[in-house]
Protein backbone atom coordinates (compact mmCIF):
# COMPACT_ATOMS: atom_id res chain seq x y z
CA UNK A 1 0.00 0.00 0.00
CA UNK A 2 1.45 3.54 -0.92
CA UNK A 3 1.43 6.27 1.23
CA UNK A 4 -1.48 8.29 -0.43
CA UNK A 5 -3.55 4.81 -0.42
CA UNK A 6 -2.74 4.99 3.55
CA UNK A 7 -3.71 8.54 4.32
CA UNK A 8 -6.33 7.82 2.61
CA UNK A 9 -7.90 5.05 4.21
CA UNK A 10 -6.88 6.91 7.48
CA UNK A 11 -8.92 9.94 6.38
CA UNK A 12 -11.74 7.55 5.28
CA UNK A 13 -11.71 5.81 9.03
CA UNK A 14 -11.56 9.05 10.94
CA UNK A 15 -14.93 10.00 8.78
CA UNK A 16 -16.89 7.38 8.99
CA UNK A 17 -19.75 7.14 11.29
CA UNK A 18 -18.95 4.56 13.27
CA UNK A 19 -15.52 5.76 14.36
CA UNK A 20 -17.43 9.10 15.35
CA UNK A 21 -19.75 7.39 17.50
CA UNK A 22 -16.27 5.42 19.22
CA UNK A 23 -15.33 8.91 19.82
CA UNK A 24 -17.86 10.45 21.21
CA UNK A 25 -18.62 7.01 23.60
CA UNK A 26 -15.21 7.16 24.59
CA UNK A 27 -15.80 10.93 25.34
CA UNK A 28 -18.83 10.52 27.26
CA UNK A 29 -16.55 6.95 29.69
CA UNK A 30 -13.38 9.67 30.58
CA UNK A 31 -16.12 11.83 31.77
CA UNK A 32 -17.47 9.63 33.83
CA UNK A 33 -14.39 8.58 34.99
CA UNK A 34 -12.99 12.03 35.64
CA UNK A 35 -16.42 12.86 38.02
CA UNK A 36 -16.15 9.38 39.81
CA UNK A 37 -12.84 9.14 40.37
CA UNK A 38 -13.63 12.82 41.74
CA UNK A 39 -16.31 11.63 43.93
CA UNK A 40 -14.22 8.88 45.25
CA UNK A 41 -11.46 10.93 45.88
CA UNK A 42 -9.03 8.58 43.58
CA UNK A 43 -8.55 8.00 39.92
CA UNK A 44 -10.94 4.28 39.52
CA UNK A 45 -8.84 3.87 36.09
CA UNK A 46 -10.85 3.55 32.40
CA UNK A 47 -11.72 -0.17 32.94
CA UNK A 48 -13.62 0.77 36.25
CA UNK A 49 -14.98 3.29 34.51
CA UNK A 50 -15.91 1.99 31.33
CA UNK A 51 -17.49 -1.22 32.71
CA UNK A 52 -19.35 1.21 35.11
CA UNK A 53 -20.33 3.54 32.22
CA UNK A 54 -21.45 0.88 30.40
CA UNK A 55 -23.46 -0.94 33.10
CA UNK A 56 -25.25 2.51 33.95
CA UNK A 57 -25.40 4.53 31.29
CA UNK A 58 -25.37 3.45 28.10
CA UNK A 59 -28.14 2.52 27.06
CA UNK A 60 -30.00 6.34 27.99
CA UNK A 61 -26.87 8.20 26.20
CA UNK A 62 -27.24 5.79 22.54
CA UNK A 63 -31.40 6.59 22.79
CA UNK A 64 -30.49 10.10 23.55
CA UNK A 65 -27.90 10.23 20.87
CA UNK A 66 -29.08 8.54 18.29
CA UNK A 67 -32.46 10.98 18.70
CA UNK A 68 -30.20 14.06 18.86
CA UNK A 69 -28.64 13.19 15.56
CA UNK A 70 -32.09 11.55 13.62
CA UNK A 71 -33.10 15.81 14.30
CA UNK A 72 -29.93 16.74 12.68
CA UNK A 73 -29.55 14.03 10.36
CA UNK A 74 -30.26 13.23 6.31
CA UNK A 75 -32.55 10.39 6.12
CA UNK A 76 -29.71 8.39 4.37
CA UNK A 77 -27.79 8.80 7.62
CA UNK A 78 -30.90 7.94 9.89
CA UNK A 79 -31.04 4.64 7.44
CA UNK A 80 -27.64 3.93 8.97
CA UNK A 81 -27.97 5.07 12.36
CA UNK A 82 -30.68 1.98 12.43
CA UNK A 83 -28.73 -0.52 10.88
């Protein structure tokens, strides 16, 4: 693979919805691990706080996502958001 075929496929990844949505999850799990390790008074480390994240809150901040974005969305990209 030549350079430009790697940036590109780099610049392809870095668009592409699903890498967006890693992003902003892995956003919203450092949050919560920056205002529980807060509360605790000691950094609980991302596993803690992933698995925590996860078991909590997950499920409310995808519904509350994917509705944000189907009001902001094309309905080609609401097609995907459902897949």
């Amino acid at each position: 693979m030549t350079t430009t075929e790697t940036t590109g496929s780099r610049e392809f990844v870095k668009q592409s919805s699903l890498y967006q949505e890693f992003l902003a999850e892995r956003e919203e799990i450092l949050k919560h691990k920056w205002i529980e390790s807060e509360r605790l008074g000691y950094d609980i480390g991302f596993e803690r706080a992933l698995l925590d994240w996860i078991r909590k809150h997950r499920d409310s901040w995808r519904a509350a996502r994917r509705a944000q974005l189907a009001t902001h969305a094309t309905p080609a990209t609401v097609v995907e958001m459902k897949k």
